[in-house]
C-alpha atoms as a PDB file:
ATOM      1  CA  UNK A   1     -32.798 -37.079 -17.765  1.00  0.00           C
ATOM      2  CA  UNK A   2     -35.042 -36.215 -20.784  1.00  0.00           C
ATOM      3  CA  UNK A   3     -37.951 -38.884 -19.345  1.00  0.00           C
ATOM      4  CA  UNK A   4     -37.749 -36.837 -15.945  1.00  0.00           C
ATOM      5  CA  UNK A   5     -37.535 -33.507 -17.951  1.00  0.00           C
ATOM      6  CA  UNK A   6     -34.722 -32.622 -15.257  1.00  0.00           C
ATOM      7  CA  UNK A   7     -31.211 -32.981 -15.350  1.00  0.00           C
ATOM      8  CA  UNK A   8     -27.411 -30.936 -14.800  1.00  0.00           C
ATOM      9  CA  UNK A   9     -24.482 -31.671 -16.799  1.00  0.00           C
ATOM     10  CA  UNK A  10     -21.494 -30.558 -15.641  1.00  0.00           C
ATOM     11  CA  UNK A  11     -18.932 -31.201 -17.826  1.00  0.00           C
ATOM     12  CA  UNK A  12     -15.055 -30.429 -16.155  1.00  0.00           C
ATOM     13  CA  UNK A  13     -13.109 -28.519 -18.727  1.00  0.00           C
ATOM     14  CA  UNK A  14      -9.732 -26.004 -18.338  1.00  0.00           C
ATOM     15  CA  UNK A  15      -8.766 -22.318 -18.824  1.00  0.00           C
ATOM     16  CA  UNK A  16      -7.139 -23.841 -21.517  1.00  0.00           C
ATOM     17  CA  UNK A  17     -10.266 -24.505 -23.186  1.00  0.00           C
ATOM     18  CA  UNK A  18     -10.301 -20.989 -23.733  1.00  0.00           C
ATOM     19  CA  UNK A  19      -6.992 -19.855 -24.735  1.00  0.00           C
ATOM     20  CA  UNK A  20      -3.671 -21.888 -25.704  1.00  0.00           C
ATOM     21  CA  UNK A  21      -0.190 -23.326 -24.111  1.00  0.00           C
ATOM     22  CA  UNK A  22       2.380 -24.383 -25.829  1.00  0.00           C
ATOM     23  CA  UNK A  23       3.726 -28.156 -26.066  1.00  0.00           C
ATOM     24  CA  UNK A  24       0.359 -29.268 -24.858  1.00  0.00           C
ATOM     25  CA  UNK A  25      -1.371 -28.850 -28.306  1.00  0.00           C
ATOM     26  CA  UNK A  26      -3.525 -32.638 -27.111  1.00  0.00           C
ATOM     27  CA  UNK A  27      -4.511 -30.838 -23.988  1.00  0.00           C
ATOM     28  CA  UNK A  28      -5.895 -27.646 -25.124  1.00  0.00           C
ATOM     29  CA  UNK A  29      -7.789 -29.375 -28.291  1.00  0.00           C
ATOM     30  CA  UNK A  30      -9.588 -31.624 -26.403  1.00  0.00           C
ATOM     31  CA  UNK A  31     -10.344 -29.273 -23.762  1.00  0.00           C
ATOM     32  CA  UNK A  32     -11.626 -26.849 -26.501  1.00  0.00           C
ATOM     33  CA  UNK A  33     -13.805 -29.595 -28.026  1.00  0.00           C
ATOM     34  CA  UNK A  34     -14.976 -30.257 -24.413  1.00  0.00           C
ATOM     35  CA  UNK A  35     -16.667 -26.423 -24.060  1.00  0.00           C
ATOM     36  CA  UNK A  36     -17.869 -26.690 -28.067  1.00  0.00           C
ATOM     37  CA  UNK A  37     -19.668 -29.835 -27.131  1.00  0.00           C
ATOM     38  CA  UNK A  38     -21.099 -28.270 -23.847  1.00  0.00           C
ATOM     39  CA  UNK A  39     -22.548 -25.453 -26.124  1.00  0.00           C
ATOM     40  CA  UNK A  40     -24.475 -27.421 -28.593  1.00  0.00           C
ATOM     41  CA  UNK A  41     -25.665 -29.898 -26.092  1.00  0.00           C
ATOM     42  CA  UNK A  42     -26.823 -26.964 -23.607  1.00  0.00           C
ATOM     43  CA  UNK A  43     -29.324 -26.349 -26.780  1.00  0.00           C
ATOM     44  CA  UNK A  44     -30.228 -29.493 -27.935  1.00  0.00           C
ATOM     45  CA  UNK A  45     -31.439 -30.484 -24.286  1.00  0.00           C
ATOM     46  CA  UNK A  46     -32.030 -26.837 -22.868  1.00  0.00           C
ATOM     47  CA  UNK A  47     -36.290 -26.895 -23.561  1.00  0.00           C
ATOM     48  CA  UNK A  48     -36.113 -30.412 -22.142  1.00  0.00           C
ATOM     49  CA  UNK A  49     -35.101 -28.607 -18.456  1.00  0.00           C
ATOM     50  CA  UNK A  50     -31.122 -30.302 -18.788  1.00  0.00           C
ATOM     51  CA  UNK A  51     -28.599 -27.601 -18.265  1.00  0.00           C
ATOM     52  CA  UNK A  52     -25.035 -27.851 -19.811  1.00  0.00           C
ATOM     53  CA  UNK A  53     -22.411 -25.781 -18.721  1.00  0.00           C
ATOM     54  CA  UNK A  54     -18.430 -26.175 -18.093  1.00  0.00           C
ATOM     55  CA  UNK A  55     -15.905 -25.183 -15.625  1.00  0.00           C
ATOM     56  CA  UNK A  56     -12.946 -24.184 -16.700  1.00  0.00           C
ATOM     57  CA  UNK A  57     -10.387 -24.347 -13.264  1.00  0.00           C
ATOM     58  CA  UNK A  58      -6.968 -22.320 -13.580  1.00  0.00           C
ATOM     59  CA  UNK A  59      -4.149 -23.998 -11.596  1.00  0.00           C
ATOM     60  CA  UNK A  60      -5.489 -26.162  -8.548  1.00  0.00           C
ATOM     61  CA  UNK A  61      -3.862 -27.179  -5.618  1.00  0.00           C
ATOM     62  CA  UNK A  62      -4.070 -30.864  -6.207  1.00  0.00           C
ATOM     63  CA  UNK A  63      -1.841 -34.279  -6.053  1.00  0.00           C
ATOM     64  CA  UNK A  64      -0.596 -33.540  -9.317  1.00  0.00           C
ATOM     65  CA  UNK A  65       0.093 -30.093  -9.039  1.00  0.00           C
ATOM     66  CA  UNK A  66       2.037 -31.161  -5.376  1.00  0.00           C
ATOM     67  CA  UNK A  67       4.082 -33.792  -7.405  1.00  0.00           C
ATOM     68  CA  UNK A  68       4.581 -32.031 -10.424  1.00  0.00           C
ATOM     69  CA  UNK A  69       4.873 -28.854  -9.187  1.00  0.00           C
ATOM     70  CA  UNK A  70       8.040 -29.863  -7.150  1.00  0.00           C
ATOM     71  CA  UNK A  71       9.124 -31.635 -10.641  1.00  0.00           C
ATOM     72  CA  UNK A  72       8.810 -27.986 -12.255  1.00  0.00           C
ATOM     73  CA  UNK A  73      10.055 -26.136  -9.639  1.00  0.00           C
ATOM     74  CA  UNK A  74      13.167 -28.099  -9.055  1.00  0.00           C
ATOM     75  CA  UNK A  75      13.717 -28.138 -13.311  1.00  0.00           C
ATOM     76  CA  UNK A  76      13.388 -24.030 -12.986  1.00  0.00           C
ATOM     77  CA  UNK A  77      15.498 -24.035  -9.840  1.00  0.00           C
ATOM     78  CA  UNK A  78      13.318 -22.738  -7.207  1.00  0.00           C
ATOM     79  CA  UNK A  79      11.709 -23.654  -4.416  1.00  0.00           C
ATOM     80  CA  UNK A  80       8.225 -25.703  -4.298  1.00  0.00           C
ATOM     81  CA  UNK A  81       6.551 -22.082  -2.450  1.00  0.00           C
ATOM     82  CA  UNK A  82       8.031 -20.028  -5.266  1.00  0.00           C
ATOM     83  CA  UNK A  83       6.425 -22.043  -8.072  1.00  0.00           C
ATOM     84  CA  UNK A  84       3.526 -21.664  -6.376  1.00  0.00           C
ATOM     85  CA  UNK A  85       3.400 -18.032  -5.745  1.00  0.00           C
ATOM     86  CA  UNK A  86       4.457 -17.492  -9.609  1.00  0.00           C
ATOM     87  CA  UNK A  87       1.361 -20.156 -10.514  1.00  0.00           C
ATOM     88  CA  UNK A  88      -0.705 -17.859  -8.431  1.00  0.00           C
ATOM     89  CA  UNK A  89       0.559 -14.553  -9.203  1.00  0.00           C
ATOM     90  CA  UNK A  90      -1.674 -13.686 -11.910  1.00  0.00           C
ATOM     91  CA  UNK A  91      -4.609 -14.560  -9.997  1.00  0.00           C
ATOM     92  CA  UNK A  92      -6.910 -11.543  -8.369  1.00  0.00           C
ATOM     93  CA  UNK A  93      -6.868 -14.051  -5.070  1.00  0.00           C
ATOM     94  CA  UNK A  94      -2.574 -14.031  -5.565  1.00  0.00           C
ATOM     95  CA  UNK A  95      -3.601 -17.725  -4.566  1.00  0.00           C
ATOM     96  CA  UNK A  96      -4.212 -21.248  -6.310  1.00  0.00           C
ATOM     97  CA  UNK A  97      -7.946 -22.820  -6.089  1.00  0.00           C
ATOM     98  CA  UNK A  98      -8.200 -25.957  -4.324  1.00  0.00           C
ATOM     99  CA  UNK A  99     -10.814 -29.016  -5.029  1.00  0.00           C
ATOM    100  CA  UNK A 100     -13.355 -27.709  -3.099  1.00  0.00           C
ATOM    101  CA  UNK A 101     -13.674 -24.314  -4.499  1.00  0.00           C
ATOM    102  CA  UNK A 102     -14.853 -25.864  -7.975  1.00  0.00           C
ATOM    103  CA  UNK A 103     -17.042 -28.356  -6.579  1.00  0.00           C
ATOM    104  CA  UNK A 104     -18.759 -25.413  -4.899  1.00  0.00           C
ATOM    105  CA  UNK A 105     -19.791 -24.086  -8.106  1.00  0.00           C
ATOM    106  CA  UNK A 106     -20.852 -27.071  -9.453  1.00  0.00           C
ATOM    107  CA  UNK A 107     -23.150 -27.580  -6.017  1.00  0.00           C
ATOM    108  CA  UNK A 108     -24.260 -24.145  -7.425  1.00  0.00           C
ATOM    109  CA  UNK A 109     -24.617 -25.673 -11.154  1.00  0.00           C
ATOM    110  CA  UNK A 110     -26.795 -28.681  -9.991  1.00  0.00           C
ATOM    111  CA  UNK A 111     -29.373 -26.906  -7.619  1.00  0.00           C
ATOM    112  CA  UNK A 112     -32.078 -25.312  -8.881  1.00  0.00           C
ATOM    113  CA  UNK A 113     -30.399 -22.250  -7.817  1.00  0.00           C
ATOM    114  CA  UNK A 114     -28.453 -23.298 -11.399  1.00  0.00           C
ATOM    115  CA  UNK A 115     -31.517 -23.410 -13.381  1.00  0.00           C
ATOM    116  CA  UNK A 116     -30.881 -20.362 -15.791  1.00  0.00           C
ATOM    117  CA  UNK A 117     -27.142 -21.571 -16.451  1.00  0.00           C
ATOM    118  CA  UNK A 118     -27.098 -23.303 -19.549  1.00  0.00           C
ATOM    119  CA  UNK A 119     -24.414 -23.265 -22.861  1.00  0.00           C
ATOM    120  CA  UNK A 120     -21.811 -21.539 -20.000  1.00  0.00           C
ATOM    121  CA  UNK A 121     -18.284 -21.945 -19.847  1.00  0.00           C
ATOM    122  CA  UNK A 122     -17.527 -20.718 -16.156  1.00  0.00           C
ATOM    123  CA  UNK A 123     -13.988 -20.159 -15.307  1.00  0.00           C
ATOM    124  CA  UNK A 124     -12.749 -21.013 -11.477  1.00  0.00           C
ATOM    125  CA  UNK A 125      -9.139 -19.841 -11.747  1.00  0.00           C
ATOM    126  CA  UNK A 126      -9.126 -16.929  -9.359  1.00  0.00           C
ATOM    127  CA  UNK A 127      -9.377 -14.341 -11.556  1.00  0.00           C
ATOM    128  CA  UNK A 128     -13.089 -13.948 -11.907  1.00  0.00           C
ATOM    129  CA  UNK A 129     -14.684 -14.856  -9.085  1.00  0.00           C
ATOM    130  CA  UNK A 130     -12.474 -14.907  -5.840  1.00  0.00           C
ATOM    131  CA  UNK A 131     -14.436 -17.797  -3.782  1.00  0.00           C
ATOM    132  CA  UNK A 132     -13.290 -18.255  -0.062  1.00  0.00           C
ATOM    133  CA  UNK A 133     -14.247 -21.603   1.288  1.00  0.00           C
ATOM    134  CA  UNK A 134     -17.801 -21.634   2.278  1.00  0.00           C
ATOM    135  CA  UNK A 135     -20.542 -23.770   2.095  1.00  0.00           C
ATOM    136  CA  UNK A 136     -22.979 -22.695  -0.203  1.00  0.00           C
ATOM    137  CA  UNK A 137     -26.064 -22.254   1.992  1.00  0.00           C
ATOM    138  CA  UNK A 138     -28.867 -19.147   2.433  1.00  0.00           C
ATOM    139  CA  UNK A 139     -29.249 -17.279   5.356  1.00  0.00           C
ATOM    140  CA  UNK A 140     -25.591 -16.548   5.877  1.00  0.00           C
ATOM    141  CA  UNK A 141     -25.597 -12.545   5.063  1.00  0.00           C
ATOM    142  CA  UNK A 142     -26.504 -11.437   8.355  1.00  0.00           C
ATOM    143  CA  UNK A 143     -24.011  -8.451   9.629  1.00  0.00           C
ATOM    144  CA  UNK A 144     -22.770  -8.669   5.990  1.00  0.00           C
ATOM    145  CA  UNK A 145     -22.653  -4.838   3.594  1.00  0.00           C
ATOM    146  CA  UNK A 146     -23.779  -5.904   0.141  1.00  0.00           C
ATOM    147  CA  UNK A 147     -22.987  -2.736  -2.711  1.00  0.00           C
ATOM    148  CA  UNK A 148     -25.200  -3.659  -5.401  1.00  0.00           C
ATOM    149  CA  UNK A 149     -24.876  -0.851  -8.545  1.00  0.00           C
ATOM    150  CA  UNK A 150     -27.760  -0.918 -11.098  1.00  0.00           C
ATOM    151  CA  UNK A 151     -29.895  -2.337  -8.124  1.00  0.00           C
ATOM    152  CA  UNK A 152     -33.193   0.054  -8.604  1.00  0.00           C
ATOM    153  CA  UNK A 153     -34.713  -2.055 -11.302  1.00  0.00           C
ATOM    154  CA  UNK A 154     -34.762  -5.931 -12.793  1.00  0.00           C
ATOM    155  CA  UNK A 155     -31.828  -8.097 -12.005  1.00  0.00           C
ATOM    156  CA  UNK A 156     -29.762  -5.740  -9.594  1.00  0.00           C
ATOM    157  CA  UNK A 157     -33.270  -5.204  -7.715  1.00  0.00           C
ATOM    158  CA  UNK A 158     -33.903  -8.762  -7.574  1.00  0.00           C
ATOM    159  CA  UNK A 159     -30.131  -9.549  -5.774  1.00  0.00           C
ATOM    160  CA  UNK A 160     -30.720  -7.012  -3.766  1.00  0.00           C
ATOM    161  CA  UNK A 161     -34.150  -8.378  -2.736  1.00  0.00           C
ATOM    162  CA  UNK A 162     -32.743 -11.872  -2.235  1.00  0.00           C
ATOM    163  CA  UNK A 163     -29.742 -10.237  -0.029  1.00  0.00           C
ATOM    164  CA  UNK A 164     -32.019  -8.245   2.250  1.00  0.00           C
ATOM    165  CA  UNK A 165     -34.014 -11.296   2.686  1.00  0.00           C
ATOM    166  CA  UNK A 166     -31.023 -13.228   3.561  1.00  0.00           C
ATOM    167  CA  UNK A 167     -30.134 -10.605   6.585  1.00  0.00           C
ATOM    168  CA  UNK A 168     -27.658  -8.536   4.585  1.00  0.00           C
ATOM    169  CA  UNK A 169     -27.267  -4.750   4.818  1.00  0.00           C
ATOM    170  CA  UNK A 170     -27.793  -3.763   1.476  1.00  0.00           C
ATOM    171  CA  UNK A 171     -26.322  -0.448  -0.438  1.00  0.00           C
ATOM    172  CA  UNK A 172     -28.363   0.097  -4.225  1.00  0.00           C
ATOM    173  CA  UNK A 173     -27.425   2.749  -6.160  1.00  0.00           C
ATOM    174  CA  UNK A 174     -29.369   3.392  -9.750  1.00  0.00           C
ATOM    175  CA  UNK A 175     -30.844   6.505 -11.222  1.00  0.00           C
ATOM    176  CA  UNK A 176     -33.761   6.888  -9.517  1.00  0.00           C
ATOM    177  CA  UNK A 177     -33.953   7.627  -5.693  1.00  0.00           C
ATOM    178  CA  UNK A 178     -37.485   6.813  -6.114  1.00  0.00           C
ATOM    179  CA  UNK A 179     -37.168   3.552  -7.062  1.00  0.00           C
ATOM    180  CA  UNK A 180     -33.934   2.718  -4.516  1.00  0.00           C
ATOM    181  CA  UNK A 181     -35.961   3.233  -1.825  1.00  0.00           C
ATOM    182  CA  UNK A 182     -38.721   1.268  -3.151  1.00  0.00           C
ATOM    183  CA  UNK A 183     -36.221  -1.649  -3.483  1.00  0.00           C
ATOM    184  CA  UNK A 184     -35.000  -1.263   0.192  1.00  0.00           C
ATOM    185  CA  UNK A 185     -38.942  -1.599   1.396  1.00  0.00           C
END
């Protein structure tokens, strides 16, 4: 990576790299190294054109979280589909991720699309960013109603520049009329 002056690390970390559980103190401090390592790499190899970052998934429908899940469920006596509604119930999607919604974001990570994400710790647990299951791909927006706020000037201009382009009907809103309908032109 540093000969090509190019690279993306994506390094797979945990919610609980940010916060704590009990009984899993092994877990959680490795997972916490994990995103302190991601930070100081993310600078040591940021001018070289690397990016560092880390996602951090909540609970993820996986093998594991089939087999164990059942194992939990059956020691709390419930059923399997009431685990997993209480696993997902504190999610803004009221649903667990699966596989395929991480590895969309780290498509996102590794494109050049990524290329200003560096040092970030970027959580995919539902609660932050509902993803459906798409493909990541442009020219996708058409029919679509984008609201962007603060979209008269710099980055909020910019998105909704790139959504227009993309075929998306696009609402800005900002302090200047002026400029909002300079941004729709």
């Amino acid at each position: 990576m540093i000969p090509q002056e190019w690279g993306r690390i994506i390094n797979i970390s945990s919610m609980y790299g940010k916060t704590v559980i009990p009984t899993n103190s092994h877990y959680v401090t490795t997972k916490h190294g994990l995103n302190g390592l991601t930070k100081v790499v993310a600078h040591e190899v940021g001018a070289m054109g690397i990016t560092v970052n880390a996602l951090c998934p909540g609970g993820i429908l996986t093998d594991v979280m089939n087999s164990d899940g059942r194992v939990a469920a059956e020691a709390l006596g419930m059923e399997f589909q009431e685990f997993l509604d209480m696993m997902s119930a504190p999610s803004a999607i009221k649903r667990l991720n699966e596989v395929e919604d991480v590895s969309l974001v780290a498509v996102l990570l590794a494109s050049e699309a990524g290329a200003g994400i560096s040092g970030s710790l970027i959580n995919v647990d539902g609660g932050q960013v509902p993803y459906e299951k798409r493909r990541i791909m442009m020219g996708k927006l058409e029919g679509k109603v984008a609201v962007i706020t603060a979209s008269t000037r710099s980055i909020g201009r910019a998105i909704a520049e790139i959504y227009l382009s993309e075929g998306a009907k696009v609402v800005v809103s900002g302090r200047s009329a002026e400029k909002g309908e300079q941004a729709l032109a």
